[in-house]
PDB file of N, CA and C in Angstrom:
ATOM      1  N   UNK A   1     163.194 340.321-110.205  1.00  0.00           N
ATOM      2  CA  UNK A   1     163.900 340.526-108.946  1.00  0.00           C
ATOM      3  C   UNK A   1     165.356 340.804-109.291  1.00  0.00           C
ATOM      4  N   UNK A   2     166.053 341.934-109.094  1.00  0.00           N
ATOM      5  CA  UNK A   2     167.168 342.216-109.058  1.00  0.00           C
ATOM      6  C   UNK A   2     167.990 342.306-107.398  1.00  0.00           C
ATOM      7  N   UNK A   3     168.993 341.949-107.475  1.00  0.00           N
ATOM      8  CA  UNK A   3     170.263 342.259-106.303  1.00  0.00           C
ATOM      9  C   UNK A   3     170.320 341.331-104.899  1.00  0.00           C
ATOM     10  N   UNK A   4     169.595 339.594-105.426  1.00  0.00           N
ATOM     11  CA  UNK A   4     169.501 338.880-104.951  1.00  0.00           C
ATOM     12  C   UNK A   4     170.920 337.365-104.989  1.00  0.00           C
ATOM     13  N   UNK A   5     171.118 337.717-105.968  1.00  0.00           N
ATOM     14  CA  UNK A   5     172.298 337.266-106.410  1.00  0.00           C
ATOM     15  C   UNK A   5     173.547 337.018-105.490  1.00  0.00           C
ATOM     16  N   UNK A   6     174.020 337.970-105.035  1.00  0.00           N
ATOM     17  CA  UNK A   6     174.698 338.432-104.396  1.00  0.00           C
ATOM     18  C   UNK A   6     174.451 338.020-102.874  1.00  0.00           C
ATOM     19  N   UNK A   7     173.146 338.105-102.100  1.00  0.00           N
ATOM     20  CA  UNK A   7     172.289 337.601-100.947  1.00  0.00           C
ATOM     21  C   UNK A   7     172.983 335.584-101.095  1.00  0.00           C
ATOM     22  N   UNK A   8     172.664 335.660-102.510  1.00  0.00           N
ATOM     23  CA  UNK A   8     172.809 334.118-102.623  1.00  0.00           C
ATOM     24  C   UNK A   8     174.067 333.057-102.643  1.00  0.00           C
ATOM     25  N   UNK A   9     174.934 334.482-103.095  1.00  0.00           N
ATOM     26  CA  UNK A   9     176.704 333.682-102.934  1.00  0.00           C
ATOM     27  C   UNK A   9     177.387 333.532-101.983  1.00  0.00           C
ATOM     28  N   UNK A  10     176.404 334.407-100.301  1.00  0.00           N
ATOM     29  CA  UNK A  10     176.971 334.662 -99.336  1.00  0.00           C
ATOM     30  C   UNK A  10     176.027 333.373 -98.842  1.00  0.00           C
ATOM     31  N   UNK A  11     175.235 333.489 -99.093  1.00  0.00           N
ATOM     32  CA  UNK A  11     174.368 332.169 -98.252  1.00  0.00           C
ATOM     33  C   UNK A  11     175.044 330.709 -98.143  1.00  0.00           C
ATOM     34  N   UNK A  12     175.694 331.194 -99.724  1.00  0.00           N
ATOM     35  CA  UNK A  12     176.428 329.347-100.246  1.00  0.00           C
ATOM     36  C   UNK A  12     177.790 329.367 -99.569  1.00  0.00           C
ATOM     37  N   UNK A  13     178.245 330.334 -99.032  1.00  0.00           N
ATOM     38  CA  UNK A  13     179.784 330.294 -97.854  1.00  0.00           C
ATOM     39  C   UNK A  13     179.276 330.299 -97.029  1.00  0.00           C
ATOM     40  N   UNK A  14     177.829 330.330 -96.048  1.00  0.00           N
ATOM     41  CA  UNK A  14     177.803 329.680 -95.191  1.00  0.00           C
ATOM     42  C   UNK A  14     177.550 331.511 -94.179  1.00  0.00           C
ATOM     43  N   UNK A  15     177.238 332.460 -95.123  1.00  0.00           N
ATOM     44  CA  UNK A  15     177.285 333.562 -94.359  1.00  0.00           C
ATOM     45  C   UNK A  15     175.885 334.206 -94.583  1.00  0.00           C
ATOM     46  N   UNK A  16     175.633 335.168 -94.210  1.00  0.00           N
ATOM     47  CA  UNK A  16     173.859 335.363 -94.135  1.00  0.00           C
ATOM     48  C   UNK A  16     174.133 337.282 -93.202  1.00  0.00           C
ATOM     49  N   UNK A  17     173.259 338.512 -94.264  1.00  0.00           N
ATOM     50  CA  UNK A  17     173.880 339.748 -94.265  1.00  0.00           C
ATOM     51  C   UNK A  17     172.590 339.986 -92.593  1.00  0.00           C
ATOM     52  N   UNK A  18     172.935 341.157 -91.995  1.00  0.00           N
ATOM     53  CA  UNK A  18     172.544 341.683 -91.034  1.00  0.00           C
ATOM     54  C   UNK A  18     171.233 341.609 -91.192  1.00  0.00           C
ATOM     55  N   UNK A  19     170.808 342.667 -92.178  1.00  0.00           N
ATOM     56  CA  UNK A  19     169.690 342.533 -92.777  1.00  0.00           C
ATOM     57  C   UNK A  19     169.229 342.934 -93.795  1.00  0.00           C
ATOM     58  N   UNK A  20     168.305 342.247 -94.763  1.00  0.00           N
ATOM     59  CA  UNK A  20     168.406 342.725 -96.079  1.00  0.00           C
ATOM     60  C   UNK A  20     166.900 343.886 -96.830  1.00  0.00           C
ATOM     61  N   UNK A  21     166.989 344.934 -97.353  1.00  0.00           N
ATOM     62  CA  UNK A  21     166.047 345.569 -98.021  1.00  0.00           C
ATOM     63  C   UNK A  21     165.399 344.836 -99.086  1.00  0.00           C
ATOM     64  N   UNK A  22     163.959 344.942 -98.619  1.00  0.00           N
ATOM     65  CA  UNK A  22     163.230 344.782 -99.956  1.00  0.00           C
ATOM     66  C   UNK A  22     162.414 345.885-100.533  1.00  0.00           C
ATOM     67  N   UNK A  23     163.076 346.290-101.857  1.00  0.00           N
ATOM     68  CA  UNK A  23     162.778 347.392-102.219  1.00  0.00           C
ATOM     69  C   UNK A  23     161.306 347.131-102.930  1.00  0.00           C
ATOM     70  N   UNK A  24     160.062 347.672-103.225  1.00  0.00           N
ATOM     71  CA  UNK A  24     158.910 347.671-103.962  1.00  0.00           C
ATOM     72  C   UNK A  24     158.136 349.172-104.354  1.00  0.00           C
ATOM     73  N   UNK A  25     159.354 350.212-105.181  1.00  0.00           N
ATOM     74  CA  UNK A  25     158.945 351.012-105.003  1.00  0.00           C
ATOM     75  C   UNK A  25     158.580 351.001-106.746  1.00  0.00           C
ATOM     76  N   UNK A  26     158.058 352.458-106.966  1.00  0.00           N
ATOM     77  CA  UNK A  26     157.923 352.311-108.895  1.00  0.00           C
ATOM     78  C   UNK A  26     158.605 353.195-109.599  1.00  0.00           C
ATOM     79  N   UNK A  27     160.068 352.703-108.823  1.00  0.00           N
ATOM     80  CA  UNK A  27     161.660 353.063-109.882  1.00  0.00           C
ATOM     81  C   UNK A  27     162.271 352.220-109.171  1.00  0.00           C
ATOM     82  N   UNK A  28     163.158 351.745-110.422  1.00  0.00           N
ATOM     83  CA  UNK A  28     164.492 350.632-109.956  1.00  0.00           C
ATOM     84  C   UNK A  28     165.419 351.290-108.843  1.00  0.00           C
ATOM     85  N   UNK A  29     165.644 350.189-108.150  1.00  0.00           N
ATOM     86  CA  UNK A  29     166.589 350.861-107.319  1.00  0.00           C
ATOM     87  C   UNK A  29     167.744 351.069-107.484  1.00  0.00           C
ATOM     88  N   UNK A  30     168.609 351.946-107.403  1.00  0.00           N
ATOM     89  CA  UNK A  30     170.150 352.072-107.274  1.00  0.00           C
ATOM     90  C   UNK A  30     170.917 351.398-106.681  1.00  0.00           C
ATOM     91  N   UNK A  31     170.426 350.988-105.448  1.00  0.00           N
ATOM     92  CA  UNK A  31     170.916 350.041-104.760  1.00  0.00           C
ATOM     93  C   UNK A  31     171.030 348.440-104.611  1.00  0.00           C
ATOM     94  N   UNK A  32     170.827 347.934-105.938  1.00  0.00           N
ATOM     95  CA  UNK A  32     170.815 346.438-106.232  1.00  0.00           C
ATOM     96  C   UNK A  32     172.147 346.018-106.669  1.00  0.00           C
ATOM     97  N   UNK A  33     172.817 347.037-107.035  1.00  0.00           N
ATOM     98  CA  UNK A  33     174.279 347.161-107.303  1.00  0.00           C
ATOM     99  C   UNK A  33     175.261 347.198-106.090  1.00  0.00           C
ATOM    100  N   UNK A  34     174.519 346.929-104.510  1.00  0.00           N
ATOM    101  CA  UNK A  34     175.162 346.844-103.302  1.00  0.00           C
ATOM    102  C   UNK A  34     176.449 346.014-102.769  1.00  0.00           C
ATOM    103  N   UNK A  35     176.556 344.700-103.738  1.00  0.00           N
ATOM    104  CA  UNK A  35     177.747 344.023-103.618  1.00  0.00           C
ATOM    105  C   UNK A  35     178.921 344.833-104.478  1.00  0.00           C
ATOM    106  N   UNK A  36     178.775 345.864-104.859  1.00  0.00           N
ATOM    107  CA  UNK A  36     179.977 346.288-105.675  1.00  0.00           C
ATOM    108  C   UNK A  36     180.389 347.522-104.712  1.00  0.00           C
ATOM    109  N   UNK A  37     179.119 348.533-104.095  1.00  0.00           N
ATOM    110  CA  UNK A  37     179.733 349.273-104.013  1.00  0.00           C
ATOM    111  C   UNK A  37     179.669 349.184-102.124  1.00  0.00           C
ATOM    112  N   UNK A  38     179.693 347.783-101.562  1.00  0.00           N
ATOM    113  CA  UNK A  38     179.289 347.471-100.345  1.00  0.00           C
ATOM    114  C   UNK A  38     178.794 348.459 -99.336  1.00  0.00           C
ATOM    115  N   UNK A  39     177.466 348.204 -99.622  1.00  0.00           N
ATOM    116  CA  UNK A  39     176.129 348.858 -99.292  1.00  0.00           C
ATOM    117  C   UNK A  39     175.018 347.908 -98.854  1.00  0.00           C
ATOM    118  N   UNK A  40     173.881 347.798 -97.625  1.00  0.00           N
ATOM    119  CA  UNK A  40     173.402 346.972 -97.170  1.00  0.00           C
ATOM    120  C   UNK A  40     172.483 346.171 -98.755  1.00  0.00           C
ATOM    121  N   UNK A  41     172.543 344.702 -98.561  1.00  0.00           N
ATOM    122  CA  UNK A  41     171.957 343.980 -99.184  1.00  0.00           C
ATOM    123  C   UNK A  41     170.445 344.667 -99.577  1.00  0.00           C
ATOM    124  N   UNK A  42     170.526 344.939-100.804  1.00  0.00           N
ATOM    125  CA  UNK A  42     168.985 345.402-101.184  1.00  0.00           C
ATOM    126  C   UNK A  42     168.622 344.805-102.563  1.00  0.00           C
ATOM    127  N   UNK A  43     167.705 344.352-102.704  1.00  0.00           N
ATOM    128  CA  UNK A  43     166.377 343.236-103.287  1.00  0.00           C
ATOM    129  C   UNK A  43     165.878 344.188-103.931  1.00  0.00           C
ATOM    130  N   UNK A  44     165.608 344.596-105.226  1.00  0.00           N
ATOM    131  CA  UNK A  44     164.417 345.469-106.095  1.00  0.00           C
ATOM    132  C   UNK A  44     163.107 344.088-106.455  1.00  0.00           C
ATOM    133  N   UNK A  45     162.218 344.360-106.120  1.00  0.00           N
ATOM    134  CA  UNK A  45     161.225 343.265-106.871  1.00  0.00           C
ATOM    135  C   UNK A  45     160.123 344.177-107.354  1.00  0.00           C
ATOM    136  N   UNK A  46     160.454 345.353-107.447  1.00  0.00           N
ATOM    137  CA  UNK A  46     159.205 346.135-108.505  1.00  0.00           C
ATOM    138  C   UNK A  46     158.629 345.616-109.622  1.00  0.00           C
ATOM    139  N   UNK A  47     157.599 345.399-110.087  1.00  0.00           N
ATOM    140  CA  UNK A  47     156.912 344.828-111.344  1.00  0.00           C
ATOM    141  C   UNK A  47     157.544 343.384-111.464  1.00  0.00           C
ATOM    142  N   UNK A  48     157.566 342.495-110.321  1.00  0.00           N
ATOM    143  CA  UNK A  48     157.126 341.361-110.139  1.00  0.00           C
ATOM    144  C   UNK A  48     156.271 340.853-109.961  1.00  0.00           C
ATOM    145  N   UNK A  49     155.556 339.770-110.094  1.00  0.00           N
ATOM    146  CA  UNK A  49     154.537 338.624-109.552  1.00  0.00           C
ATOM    147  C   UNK A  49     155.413 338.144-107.987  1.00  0.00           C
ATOM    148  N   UNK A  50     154.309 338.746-106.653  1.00  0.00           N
ATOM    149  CA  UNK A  50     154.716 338.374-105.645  1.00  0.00           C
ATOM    150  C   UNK A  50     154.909 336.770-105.580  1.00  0.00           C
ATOM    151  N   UNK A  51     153.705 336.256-105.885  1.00  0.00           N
ATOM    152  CA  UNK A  51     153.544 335.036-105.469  1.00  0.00           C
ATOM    153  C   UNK A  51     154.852 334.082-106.352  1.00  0.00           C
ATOM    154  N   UNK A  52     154.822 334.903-107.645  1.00  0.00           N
ATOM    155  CA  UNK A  52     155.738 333.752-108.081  1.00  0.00           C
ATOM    156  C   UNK A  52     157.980 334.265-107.741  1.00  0.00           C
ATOM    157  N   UNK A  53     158.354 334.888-106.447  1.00  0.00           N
ATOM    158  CA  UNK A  53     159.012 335.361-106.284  1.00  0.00           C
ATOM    159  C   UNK A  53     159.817 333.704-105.572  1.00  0.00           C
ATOM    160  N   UNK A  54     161.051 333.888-105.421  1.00  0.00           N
ATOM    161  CA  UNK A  54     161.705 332.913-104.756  1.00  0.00           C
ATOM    162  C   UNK A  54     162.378 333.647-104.083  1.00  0.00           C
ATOM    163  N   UNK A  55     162.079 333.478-102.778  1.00  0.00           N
ATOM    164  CA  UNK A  55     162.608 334.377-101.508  1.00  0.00           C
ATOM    165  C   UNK A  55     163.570 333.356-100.385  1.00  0.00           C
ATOM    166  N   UNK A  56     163.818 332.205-101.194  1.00  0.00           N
ATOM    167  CA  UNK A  56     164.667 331.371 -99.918  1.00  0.00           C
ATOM    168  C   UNK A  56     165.762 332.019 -99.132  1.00  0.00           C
ATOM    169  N   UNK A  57     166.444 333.037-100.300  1.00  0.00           N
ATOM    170  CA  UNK A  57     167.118 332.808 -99.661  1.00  0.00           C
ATOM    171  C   UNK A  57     167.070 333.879 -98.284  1.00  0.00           C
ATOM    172  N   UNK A  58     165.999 334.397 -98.217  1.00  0.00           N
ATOM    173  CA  UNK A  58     165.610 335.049 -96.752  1.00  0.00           C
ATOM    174  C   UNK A  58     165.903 334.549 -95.441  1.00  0.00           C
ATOM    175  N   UNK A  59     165.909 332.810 -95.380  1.00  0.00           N
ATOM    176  CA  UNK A  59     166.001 332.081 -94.467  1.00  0.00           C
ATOM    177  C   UNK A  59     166.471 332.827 -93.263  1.00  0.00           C
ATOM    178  N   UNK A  60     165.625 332.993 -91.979  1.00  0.00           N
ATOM    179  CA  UNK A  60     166.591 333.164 -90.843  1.00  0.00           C
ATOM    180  C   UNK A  60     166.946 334.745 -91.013  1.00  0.00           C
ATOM    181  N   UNK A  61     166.694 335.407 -91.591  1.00  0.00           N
ATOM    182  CA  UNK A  61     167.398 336.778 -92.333  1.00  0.00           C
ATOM    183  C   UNK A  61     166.375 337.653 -91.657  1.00  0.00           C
ATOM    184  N   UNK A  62     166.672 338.915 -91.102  1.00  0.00           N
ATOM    185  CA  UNK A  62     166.274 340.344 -90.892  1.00  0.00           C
ATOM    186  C   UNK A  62     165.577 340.659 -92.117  1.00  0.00           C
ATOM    187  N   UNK A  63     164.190 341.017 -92.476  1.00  0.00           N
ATOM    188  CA  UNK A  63     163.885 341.908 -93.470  1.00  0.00           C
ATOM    189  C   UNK A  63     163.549 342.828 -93.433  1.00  0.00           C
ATOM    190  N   UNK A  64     163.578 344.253 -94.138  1.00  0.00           N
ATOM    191  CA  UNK A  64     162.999 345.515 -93.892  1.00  0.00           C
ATOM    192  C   UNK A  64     161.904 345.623 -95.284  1.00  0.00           C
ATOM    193  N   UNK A  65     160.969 345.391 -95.862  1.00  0.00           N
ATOM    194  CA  UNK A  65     160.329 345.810 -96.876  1.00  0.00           C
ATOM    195  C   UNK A  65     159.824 347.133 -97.112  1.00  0.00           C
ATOM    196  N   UNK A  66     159.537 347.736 -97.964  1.00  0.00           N
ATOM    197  CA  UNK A  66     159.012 349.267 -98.647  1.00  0.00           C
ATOM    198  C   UNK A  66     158.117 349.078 -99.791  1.00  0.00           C
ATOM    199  N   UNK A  67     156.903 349.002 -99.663  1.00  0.00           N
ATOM    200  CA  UNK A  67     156.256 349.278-101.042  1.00  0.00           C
ATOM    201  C   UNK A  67     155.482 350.453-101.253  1.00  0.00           C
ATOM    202  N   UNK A  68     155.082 350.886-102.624  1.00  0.00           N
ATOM    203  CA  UNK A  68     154.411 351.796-102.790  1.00  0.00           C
ATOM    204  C   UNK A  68     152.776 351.571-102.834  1.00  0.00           C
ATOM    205  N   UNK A  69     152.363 350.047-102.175  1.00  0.00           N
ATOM    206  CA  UNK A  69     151.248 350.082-102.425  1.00  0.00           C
ATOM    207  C   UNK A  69     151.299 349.076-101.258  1.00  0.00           C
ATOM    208  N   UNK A  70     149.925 349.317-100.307  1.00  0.00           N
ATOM    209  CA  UNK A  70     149.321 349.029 -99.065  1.00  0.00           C
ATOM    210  C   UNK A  70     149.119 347.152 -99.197  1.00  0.00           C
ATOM    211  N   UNK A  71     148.222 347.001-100.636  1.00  0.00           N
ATOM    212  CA  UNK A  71     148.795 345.301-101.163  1.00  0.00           C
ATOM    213  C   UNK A  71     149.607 344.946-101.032  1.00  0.00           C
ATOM    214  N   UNK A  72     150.664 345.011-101.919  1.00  0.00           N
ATOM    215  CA  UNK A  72     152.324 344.082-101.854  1.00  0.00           C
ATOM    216  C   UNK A  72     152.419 344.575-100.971  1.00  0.00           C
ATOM    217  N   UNK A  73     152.907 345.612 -99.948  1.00  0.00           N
ATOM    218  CA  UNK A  73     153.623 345.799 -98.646  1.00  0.00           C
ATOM    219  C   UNK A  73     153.127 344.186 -97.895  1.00  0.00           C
ATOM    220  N   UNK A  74     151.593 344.077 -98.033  1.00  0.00           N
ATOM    221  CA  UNK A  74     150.975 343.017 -97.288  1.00  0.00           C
ATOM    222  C   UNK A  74     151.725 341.487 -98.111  1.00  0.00           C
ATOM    223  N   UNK A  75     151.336 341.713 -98.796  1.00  0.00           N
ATOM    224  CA  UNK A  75     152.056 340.403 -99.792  1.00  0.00           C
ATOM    225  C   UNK A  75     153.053 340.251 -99.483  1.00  0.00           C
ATOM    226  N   UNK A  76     153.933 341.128 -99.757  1.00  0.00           N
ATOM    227  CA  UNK A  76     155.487 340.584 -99.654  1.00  0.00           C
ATOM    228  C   UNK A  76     155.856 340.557 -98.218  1.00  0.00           C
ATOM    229  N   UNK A  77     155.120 341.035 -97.313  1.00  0.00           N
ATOM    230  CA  UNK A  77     155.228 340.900 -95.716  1.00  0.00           C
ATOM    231  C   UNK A  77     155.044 339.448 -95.750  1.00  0.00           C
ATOM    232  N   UNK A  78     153.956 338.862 -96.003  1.00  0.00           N
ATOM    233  CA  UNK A  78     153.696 337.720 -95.686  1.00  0.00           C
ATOM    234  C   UNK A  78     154.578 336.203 -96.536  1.00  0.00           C
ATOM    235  N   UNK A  79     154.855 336.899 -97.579  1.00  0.00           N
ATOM    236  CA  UNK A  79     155.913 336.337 -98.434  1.00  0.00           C
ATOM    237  C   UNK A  79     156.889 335.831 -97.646  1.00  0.00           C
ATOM    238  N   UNK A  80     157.575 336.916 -97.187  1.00  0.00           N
ATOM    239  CA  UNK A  80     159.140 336.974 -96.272  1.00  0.00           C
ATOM    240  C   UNK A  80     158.671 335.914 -95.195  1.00  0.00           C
ATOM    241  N   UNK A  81     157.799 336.234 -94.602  1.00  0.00           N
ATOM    242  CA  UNK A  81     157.518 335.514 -93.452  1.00  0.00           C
ATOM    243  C   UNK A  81     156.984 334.119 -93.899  1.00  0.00           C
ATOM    244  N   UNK A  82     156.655 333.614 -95.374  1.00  0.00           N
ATOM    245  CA  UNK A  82     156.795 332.411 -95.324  1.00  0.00           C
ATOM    246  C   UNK A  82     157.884 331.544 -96.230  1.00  0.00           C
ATOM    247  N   UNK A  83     158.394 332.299 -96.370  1.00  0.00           N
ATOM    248  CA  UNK A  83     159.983 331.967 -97.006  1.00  0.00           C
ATOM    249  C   UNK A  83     160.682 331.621 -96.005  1.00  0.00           C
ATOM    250  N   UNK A  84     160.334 332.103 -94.300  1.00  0.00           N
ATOM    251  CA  UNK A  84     161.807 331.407 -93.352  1.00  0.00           C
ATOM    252  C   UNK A  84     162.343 332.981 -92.728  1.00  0.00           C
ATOM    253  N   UNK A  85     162.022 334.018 -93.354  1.00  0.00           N
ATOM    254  CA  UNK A  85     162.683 334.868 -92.617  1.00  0.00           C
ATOM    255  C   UNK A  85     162.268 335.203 -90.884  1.00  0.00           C
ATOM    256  N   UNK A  86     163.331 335.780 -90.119  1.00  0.00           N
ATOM    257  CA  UNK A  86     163.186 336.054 -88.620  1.00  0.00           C
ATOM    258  C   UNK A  86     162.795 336.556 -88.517  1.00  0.00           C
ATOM    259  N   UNK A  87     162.615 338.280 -88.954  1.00  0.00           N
ATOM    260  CA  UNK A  87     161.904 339.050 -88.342  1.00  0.00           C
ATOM    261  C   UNK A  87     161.542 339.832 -89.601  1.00  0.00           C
ATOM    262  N   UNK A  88     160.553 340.842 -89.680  1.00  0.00           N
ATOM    263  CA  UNK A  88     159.745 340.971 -91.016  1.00  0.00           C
ATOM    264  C   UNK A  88     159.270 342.827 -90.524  1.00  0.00           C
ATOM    265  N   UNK A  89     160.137 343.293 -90.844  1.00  0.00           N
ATOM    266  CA  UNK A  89     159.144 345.333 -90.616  1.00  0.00           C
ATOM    267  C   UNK A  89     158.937 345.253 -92.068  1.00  0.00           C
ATOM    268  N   UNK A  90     157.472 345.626 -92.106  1.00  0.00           N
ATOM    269  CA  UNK A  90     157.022 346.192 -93.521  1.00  0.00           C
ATOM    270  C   UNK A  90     156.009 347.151 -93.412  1.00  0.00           C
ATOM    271  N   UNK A  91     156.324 348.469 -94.424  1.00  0.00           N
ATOM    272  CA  UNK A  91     155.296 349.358 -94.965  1.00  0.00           C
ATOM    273  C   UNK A  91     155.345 349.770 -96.085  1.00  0.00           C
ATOM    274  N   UNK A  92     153.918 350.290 -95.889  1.00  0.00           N
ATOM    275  CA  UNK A  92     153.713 351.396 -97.406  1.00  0.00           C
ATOM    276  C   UNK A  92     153.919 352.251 -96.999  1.00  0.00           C
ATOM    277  N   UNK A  93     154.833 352.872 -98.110  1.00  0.00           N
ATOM    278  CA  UNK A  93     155.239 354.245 -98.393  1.00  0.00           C
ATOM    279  C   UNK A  93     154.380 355.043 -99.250  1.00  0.00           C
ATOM    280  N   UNK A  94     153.972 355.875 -98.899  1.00  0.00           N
ATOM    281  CA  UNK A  94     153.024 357.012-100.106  1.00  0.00           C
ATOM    282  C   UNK A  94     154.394 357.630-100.121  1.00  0.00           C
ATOM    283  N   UNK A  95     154.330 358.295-101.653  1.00  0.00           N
ATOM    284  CA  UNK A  95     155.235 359.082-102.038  1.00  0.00           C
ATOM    285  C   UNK A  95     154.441 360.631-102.906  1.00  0.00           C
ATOM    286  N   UNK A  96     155.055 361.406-101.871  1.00  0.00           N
ATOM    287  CA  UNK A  96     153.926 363.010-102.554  1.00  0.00           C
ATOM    288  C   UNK A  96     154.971 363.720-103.171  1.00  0.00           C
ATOM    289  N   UNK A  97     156.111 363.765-104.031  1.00  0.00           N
ATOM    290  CA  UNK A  97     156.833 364.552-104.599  1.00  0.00           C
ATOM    291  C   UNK A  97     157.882 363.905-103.577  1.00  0.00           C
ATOM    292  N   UNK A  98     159.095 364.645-103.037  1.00  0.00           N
ATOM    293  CA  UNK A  98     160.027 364.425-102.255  1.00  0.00           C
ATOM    294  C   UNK A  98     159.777 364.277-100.970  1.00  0.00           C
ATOM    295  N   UNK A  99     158.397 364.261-100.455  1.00  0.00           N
ATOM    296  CA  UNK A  99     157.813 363.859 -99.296  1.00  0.00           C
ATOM    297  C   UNK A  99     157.273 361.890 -98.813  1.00  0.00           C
ATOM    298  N   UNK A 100     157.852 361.647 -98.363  1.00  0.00           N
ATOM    299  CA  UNK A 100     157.215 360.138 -98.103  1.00  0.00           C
ATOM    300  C   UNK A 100     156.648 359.976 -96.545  1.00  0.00           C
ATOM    301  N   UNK A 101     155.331 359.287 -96.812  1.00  0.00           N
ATOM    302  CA  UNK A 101     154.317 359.570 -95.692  1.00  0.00           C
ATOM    303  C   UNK A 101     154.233 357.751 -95.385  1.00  0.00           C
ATOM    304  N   UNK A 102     154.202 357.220 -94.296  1.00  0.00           N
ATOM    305  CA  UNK A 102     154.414 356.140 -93.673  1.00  0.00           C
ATOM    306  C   UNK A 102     152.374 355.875 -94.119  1.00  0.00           C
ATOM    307  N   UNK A 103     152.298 354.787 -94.114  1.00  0.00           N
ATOM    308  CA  UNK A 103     150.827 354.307 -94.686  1.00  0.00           C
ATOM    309  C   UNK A 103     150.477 352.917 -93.457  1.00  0.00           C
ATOM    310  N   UNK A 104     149.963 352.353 -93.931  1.00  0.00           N
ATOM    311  CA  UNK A 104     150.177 350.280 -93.274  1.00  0.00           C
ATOM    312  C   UNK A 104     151.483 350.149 -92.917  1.00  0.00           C
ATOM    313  N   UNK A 105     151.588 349.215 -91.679  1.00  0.00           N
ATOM    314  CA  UNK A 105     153.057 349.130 -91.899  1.00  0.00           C
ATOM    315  C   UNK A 105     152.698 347.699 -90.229  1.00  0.00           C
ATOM    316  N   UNK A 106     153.329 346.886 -90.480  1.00  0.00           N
ATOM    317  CA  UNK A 106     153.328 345.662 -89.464  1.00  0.00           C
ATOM    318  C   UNK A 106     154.920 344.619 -89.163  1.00  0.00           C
ATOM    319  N   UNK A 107     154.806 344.203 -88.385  1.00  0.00           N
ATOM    320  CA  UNK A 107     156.481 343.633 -87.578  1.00  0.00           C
ATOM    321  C   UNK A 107     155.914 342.374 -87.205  1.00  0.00           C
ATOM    322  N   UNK A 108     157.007 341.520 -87.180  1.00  0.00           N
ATOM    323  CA  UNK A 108     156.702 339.832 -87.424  1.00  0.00           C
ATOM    324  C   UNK A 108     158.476 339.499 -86.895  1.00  0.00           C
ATOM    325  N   UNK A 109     158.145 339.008 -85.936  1.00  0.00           N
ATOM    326  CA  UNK A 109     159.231 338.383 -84.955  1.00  0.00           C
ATOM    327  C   UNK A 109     159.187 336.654 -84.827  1.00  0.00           C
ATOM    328  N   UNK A 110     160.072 335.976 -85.334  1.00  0.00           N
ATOM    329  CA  UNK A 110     159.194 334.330 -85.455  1.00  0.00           C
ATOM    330  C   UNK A 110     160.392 334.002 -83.496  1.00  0.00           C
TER     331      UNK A 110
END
């Protein structure tokens, strides 16, 4: 898990971002580097173990997830949503060359 770090130093002042990306695509993201170049909070967890992910600090938090596979989209949907997060949009993304086609995709409002 990269670009969580950052999610986590704001949590410990007592502050918590709009809402944060969880990226699950199969390339690192560019955007885990978001506290430098202040850009919305984004999470890479590509070629992780869902289950063994630590997502606290989601608590209460907006999530948007993206995976490239119809599984983890489901996994890490349900992840977020039992880590504490508020509200949960997740899909799979198929990716056909520079084309991306919307797949599964479900919303979770606690």
């Amino acid at each position: 898990m990269k670009g969580h770090e950052g999610i986590i130093k704001l949590r410990l002042a007592g502050k918590a971002p709009e809402l944060v990306l969880l990226d699950d695509l199969p390339f690192p993201s560019p955007m885990v580097d978001w506290d430098v170049y202040d850009c919305m909070p984004t999470v890479c967890v590509h070629g992780d173990t869902i289950e063994g992910l630590d997502l606290r600090f989601l608590v209460g938090c907006k999530v948007s997830v993206t995976s490239h596979t119809e599984d983890r989209a489901k996994r890490l949907f349900n992840a977020c949503k039992e880590a504490g997060a508020k509200w949960v949009a997740a899909s799979h993304t198929e990716l056909h060359g520079e084309m991306a086609k919307t797949g599964w995709m479900d919303f979770y409002n606690a």
